[in-house]
PDB file of N, CA and C in Angstrom:
ATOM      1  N   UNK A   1     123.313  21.147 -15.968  1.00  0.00           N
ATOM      2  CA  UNK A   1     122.155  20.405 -16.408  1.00  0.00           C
ATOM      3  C   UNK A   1     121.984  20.646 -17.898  1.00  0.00           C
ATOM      4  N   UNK A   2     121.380  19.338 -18.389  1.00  0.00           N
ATOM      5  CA  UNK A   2     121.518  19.810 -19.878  1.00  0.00           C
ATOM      6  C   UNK A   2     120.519  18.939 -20.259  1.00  0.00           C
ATOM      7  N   UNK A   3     119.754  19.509 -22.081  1.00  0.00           N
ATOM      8  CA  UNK A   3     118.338  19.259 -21.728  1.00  0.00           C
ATOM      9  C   UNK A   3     118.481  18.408 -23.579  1.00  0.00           C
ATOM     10  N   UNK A   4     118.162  17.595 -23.916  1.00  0.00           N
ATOM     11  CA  UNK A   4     118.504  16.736 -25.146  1.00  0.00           C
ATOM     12  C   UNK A   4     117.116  16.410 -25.042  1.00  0.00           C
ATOM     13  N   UNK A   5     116.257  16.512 -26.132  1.00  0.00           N
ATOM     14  CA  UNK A   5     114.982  16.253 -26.636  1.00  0.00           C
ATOM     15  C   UNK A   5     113.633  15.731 -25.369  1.00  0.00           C
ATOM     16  N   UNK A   6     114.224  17.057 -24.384  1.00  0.00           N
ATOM     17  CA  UNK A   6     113.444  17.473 -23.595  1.00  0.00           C
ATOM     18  C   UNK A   6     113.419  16.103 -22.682  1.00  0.00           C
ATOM     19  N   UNK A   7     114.819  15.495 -22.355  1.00  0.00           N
ATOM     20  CA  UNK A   7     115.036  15.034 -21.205  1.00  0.00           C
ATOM     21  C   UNK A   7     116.015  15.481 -20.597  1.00  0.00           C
ATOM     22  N   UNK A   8     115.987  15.550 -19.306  1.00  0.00           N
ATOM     23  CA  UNK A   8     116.646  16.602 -18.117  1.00  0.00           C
ATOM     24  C   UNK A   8     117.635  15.657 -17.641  1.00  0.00           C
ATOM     25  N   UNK A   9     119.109  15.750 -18.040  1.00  0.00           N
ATOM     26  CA  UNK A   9     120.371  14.603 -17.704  1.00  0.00           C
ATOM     27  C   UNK A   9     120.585  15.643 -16.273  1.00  0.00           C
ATOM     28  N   UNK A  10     121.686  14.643 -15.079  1.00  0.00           N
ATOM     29  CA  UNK A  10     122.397  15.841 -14.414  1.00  0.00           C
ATOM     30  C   UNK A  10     123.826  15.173 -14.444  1.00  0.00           C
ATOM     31  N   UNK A  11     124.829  15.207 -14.661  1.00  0.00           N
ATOM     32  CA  UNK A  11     126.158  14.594 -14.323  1.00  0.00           C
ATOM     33  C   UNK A  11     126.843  15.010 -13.175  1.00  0.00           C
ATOM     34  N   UNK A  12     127.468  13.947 -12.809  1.00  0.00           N
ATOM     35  CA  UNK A  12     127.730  14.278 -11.486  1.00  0.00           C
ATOM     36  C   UNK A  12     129.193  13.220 -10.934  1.00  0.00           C
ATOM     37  N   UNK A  13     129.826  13.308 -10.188  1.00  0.00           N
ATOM     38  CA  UNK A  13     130.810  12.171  -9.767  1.00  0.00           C
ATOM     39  C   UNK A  13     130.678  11.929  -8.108  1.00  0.00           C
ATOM     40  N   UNK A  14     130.582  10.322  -7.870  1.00  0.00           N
ATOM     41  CA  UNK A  14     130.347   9.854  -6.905  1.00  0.00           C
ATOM     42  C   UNK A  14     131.268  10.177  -6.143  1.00  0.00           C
ATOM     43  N   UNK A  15     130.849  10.185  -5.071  1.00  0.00           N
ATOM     44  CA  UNK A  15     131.430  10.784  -3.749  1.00  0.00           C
ATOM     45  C   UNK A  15     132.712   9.843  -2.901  1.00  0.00           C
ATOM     46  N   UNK A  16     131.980   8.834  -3.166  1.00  0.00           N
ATOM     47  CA  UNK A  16     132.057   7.292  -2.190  1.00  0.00           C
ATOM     48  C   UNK A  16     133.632   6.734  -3.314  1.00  0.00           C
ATOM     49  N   UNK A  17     133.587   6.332  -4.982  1.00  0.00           N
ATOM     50  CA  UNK A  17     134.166   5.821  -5.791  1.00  0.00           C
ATOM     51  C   UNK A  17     134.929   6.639  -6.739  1.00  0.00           C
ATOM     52  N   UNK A  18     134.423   7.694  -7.032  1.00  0.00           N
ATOM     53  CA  UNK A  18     134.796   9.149  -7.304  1.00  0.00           C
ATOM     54  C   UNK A  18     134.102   8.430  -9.172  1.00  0.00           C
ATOM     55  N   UNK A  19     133.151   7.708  -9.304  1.00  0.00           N
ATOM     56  CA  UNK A  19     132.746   7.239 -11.014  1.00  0.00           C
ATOM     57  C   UNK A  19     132.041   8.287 -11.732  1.00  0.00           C
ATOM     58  N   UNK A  20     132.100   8.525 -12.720  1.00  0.00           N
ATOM     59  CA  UNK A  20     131.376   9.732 -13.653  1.00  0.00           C
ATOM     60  C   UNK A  20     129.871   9.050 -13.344  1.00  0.00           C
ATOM     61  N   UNK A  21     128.669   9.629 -13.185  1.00  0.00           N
ATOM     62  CA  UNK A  21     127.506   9.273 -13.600  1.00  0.00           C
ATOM     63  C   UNK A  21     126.902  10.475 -14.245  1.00  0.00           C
ATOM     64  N   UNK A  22     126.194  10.021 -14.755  1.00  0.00           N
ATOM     65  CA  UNK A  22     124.553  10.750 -15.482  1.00  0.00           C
ATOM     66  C   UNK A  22     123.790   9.853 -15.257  1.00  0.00           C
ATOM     67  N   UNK A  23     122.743  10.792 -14.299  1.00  0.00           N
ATOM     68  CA  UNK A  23     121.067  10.571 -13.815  1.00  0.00           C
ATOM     69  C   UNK A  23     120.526  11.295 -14.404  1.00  0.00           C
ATOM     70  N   UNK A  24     119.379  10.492 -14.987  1.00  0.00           N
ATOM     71  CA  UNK A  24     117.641  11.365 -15.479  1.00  0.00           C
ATOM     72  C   UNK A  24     117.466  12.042 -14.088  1.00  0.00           C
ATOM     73  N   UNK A  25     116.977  13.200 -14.733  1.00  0.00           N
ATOM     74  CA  UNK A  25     116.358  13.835 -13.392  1.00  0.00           C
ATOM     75  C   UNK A  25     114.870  13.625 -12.618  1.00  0.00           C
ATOM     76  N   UNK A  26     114.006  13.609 -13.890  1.00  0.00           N
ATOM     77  CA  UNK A  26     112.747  12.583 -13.689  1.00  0.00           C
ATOM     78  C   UNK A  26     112.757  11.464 -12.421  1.00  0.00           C
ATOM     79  N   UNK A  27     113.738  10.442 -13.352  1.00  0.00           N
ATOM     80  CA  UNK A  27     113.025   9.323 -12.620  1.00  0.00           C
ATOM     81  C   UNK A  27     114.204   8.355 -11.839  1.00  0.00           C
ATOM     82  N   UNK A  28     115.401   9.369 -11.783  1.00  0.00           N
ATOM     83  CA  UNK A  28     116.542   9.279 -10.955  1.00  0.00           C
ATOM     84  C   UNK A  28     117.450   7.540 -11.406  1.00  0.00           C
ATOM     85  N   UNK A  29     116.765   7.544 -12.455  1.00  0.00           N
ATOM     86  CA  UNK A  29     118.080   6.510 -13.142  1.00  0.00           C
ATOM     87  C   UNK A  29     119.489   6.880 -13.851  1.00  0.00           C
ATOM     88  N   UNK A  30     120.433   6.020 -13.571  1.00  0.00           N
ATOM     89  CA  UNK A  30     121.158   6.176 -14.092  1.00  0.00           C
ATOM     90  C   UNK A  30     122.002   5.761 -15.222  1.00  0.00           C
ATOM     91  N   UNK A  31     121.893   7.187 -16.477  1.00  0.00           N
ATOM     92  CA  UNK A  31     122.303   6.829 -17.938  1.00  0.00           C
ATOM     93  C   UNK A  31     123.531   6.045 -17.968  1.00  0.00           C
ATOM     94  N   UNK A  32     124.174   6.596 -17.452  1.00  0.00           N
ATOM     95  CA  UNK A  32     125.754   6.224 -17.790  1.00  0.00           C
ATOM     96  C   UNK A  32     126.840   6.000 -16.719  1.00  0.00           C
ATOM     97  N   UNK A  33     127.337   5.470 -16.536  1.00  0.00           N
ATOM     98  CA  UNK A  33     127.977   5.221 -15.366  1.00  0.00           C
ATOM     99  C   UNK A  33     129.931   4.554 -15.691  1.00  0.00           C
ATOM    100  N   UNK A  34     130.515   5.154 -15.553  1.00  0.00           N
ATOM    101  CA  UNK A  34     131.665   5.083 -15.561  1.00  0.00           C
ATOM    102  C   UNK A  34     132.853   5.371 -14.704  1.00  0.00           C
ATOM    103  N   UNK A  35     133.475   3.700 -14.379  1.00  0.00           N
ATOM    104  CA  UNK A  35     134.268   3.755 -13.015  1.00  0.00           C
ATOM    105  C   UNK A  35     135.890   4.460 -13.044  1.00  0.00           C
ATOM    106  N   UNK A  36     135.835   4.540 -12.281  1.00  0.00           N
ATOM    107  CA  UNK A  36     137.696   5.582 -12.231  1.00  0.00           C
ATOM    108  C   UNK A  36     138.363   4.794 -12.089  1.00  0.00           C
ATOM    109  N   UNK A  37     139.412   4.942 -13.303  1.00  0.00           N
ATOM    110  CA  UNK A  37     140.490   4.030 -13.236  1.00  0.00           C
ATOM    111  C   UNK A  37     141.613   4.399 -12.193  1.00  0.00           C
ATOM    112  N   UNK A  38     141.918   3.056 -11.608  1.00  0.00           N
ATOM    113  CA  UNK A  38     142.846   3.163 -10.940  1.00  0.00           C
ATOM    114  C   UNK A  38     144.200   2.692 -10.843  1.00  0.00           C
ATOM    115  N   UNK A  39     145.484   3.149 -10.122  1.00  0.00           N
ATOM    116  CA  UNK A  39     146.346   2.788 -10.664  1.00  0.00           C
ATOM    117  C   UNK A  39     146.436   1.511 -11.614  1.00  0.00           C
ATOM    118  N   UNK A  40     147.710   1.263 -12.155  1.00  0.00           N
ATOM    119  CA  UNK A  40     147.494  -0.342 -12.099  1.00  0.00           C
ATOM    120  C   UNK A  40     147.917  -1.490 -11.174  1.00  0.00           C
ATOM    121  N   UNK A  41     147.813  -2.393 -11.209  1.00  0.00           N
ATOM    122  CA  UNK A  41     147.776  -3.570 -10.076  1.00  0.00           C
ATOM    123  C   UNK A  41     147.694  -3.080  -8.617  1.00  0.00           C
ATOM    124  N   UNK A  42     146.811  -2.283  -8.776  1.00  0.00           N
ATOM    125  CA  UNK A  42     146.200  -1.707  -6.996  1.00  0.00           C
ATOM    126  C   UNK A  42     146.806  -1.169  -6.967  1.00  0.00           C
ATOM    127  N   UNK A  43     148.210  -0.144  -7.035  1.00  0.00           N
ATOM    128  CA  UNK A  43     148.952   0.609  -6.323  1.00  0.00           C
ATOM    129  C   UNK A  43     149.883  -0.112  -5.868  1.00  0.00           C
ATOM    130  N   UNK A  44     150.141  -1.292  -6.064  1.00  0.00           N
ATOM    131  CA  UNK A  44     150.897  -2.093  -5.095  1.00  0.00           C
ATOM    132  C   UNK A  44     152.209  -1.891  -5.947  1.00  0.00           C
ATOM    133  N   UNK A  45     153.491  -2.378  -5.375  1.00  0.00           N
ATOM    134  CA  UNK A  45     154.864  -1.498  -6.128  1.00  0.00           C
ATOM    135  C   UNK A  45     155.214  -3.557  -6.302  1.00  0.00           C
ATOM    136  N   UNK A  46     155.882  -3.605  -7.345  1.00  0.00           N
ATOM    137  CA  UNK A  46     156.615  -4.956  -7.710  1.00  0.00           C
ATOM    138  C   UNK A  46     157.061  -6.072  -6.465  1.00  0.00           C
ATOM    139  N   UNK A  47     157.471  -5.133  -5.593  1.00  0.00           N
ATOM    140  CA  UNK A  47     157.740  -6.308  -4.583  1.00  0.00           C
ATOM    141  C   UNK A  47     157.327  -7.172  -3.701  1.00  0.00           C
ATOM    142  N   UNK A  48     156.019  -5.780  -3.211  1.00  0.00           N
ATOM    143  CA  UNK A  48     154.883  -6.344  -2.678  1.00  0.00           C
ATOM    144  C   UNK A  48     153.923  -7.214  -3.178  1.00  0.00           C
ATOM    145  N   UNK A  49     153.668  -7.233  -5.025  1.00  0.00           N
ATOM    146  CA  UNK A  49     153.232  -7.857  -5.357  1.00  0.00           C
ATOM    147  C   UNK A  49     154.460  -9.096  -6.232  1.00  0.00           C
ATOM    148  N   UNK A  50     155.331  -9.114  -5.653  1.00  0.00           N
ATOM    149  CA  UNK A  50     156.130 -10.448  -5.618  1.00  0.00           C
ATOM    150  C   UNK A  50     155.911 -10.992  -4.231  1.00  0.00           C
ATOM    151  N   UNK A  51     155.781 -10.491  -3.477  1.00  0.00           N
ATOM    152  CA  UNK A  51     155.959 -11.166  -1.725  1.00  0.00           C
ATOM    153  C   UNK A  51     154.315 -11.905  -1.793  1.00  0.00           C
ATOM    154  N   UNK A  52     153.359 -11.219  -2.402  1.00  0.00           N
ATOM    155  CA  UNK A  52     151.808 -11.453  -2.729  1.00  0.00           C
ATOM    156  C   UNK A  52     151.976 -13.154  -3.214  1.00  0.00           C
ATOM    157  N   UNK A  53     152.337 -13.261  -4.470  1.00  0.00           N
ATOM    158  CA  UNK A  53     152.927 -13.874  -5.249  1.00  0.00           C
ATOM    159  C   UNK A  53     153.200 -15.464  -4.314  1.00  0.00           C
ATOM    160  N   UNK A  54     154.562 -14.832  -3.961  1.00  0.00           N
ATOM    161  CA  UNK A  54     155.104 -16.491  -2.972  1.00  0.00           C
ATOM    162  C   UNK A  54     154.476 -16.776  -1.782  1.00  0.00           C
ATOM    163  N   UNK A  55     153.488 -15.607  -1.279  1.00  0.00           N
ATOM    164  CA  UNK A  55     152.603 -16.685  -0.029  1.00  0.00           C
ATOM    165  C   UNK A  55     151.624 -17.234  -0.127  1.00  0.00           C
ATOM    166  N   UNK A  56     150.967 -17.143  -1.927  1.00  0.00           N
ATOM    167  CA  UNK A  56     150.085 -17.561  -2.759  1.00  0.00           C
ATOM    168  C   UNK A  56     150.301 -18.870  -2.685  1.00  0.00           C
ATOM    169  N   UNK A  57     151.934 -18.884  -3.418  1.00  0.00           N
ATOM    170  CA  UNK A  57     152.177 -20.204  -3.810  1.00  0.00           C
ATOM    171  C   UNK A  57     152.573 -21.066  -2.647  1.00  0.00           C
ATOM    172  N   UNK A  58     153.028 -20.338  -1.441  1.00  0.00           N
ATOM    173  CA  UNK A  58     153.058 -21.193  -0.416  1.00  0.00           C
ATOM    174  C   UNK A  58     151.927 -21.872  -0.064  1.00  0.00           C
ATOM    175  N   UNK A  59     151.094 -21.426   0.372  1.00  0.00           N
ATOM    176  CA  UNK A  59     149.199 -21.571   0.681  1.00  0.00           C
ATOM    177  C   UNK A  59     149.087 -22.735  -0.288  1.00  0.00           C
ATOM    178  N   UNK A  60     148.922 -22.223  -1.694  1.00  0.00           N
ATOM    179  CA  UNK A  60     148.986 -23.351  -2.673  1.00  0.00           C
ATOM    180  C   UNK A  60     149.720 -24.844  -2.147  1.00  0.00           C
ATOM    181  N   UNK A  61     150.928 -25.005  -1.805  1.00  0.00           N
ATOM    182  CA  UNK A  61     151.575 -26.074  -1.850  1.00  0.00           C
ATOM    183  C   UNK A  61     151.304 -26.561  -0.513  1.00  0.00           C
ATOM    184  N   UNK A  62     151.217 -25.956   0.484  1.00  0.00           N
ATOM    185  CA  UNK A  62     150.738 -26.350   1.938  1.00  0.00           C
ATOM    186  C   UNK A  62     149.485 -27.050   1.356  1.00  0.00           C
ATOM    187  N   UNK A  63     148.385 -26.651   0.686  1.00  0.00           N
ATOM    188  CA  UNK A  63     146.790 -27.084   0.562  1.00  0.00           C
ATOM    189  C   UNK A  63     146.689 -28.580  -0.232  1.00  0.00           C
ATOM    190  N   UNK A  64     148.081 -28.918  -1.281  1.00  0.00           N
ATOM    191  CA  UNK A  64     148.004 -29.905  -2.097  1.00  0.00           C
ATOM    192  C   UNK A  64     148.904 -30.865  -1.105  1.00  0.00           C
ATOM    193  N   UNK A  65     149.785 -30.336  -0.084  1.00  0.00           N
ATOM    194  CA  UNK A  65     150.372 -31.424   0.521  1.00  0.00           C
ATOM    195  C   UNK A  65     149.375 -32.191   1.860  1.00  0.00           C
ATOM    196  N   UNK A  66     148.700 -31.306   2.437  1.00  0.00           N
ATOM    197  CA  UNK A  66     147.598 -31.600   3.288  1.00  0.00           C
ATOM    198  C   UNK A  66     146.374 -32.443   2.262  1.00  0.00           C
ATOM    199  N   UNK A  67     146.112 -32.057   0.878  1.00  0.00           N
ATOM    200  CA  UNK A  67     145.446 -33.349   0.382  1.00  0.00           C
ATOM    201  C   UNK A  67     145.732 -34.549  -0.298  1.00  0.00           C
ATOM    202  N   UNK A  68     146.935 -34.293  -0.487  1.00  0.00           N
ATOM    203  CA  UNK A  68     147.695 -35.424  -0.916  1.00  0.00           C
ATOM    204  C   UNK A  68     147.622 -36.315   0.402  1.00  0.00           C
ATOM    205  N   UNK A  69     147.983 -35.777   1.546  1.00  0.00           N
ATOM    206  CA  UNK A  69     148.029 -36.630   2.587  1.00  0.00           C
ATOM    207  C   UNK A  69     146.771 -37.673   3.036  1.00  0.00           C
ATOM    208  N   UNK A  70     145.847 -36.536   3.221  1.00  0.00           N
ATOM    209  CA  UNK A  70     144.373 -36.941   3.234  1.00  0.00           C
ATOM    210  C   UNK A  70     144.100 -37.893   2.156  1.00  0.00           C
ATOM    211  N   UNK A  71     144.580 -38.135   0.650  1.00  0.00           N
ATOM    212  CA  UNK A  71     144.027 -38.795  -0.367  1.00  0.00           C
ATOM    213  C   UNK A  71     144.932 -40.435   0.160  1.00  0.00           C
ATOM    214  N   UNK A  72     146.007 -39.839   0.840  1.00  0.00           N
ATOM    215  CA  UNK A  72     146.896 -41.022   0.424  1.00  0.00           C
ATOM    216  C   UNK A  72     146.385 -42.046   2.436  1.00  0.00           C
ATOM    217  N   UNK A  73     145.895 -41.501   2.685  1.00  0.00           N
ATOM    218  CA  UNK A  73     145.378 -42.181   4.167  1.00  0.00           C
ATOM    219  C   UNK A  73     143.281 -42.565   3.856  1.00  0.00           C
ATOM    220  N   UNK A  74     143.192 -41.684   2.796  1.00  0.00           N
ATOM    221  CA  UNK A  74     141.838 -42.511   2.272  1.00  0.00           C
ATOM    222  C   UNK A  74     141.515 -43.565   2.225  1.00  0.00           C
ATOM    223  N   UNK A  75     142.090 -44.343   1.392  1.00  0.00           N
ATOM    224  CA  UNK A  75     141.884 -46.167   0.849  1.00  0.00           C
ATOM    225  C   UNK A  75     142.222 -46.135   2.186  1.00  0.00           C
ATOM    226  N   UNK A  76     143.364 -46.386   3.265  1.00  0.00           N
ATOM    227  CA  UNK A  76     143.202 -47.205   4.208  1.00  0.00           C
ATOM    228  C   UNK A  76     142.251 -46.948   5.231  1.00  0.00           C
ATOM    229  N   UNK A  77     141.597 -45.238   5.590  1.00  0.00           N
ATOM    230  CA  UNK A  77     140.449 -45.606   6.196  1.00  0.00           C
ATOM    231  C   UNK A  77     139.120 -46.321   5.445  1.00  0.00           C
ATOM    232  N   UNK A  78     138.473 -46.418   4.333  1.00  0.00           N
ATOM    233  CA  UNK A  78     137.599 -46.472   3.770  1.00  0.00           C
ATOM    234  C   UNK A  78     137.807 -48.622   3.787  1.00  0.00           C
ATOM    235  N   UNK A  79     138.972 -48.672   3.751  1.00  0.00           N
ATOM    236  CA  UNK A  79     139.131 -50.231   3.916  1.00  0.00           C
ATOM    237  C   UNK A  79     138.587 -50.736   5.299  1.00  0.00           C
ATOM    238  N   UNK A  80     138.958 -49.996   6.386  1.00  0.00           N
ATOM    239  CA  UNK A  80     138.185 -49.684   7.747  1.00  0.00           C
ATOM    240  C   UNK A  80     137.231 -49.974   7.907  1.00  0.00           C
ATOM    241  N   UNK A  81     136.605 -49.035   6.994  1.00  0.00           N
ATOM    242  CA  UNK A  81     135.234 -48.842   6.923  1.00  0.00           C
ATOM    243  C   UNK A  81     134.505 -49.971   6.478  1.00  0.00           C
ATOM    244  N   UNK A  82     134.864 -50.344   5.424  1.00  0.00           N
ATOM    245  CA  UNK A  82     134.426 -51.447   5.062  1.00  0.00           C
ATOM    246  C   UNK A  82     134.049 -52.765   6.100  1.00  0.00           C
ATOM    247  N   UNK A  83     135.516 -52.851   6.648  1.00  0.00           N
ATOM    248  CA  UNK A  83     136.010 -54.094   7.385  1.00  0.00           C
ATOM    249  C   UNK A  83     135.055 -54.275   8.757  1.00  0.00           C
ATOM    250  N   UNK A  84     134.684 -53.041   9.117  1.00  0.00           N
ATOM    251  CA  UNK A  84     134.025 -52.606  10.308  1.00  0.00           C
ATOM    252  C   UNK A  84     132.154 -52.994   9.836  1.00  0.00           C
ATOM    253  N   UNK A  85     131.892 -52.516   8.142  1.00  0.00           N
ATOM    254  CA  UNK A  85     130.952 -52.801   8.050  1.00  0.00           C
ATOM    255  C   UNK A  85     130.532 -54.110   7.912  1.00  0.00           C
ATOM    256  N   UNK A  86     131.085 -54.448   6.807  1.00  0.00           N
ATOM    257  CA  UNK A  86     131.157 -56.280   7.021  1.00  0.00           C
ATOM    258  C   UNK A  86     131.536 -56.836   8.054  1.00  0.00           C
ATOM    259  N   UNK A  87     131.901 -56.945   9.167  1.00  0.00           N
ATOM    260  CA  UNK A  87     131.981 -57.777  10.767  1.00  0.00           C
ATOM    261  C   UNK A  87     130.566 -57.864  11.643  1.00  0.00           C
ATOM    262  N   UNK A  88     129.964 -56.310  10.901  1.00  0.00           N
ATOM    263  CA  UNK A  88     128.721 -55.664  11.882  1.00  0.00           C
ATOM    264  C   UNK A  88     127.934 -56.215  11.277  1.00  0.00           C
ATOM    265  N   UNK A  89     127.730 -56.540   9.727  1.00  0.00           N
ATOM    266  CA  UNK A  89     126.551 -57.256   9.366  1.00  0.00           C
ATOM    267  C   UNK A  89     126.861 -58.816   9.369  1.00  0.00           C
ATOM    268  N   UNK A  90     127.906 -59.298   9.298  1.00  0.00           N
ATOM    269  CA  UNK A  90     127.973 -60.816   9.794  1.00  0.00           C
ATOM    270  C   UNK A  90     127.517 -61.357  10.962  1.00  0.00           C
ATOM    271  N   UNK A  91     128.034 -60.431  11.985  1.00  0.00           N
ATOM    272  CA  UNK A  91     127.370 -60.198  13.193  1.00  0.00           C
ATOM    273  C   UNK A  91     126.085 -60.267  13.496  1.00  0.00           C
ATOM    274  N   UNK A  92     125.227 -59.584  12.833  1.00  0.00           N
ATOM    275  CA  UNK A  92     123.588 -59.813  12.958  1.00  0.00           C
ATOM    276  C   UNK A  92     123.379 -60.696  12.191  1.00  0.00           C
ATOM    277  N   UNK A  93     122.712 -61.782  12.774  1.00  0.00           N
ATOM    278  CA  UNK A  93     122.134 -62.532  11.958  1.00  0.00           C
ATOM    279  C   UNK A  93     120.357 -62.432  11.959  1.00  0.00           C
ATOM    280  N   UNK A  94     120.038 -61.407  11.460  1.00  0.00           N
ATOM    281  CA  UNK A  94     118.270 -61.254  11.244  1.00  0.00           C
ATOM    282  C   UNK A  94     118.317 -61.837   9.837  1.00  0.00           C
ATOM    283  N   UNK A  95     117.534 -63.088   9.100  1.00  0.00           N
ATOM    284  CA  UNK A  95     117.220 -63.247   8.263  1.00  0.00           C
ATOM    285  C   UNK A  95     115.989 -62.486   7.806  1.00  0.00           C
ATOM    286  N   UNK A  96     115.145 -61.875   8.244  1.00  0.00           N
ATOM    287  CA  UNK A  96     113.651 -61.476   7.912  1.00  0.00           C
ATOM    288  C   UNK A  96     114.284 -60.391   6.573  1.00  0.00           C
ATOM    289  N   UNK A  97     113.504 -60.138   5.878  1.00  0.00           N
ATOM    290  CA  UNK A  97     113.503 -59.630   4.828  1.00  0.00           C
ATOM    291  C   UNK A  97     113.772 -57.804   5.422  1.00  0.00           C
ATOM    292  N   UNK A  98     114.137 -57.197   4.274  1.00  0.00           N
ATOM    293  CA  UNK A  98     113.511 -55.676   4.444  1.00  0.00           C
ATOM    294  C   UNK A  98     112.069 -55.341   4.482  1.00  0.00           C
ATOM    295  N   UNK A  99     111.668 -54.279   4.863  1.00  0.00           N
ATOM    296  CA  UNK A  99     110.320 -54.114   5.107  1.00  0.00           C
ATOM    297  C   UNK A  99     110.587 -53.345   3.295  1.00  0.00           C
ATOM    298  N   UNK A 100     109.087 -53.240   2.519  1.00  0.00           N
ATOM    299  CA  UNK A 100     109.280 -53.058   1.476  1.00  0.00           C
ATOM    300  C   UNK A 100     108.222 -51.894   1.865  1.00  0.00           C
ATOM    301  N   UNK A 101     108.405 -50.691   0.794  1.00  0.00           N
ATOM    302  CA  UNK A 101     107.793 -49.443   0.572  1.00  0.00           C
ATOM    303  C   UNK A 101     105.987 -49.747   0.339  1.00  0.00           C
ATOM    304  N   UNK A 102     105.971 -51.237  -0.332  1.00  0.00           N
ATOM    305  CA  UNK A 102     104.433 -51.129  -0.598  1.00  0.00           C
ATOM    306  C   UNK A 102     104.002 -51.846   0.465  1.00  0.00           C
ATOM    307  N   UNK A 103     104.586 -52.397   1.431  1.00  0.00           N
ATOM    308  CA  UNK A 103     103.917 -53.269   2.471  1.00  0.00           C
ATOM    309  C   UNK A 103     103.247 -51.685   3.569  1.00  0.00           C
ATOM    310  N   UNK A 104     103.988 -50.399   3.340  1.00  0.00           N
ATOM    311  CA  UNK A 104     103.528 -49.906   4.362  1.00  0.00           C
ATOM    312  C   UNK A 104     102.358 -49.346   4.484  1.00  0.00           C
ATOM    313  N   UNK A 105     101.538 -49.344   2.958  1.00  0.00           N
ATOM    314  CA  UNK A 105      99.992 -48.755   2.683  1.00  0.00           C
ATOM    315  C   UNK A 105      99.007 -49.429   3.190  1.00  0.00           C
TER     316      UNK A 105
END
């Protein structure tokens, strides 16, 4: 414990992350906080993070060929859609108007 213009620091390292902290002792905040470095790229050794790598890019190319597909079968459902909507309103023939927002007061 150490006492700097009569504030009470405690330093200490987390249990859980193993990070340097300093807490006021007062009012249990914490001054400083600094995380533990860890290896680099996770620990993981080159190959694993090459094998990481190509099932990335697999995923990737599976996801653009499934929307490419989807984009390229779009226009012809949405033409569908259309075709289906226009038959259904030819179909009804109600001339009466829409009901209008101020008729309903």
């Amino acid at each position: 414990m150490s006492s700097k213009g009569g504030q009470k620091k405690v330093s200490l390292t987390c249990p859980d992350c193993g990070s340097d902290l300093v807490v006021d002792v007062a009012t249990g905040e914490v001054l400083f906080h600094k995380k533990l470095k860890g290896p680099p790229a996770g620990g993981k050794d080159f190959e694993s993070l090459f094998a990481e790598m190509d099932s990335q890019k697999s995923r990737a190319e599976e996801l653009f060929e499934r929307e490419k597909a989807a984009h390229k079968d779009r226009s012809r459902l949405l033409e569908e859609k259309f075709d289906e909507a226009f038959r259904r309103a030819s179909e009804d023939d109600d001339d009466t108007p829409p009901v209008r927002p101020f008729d309903l007061d």
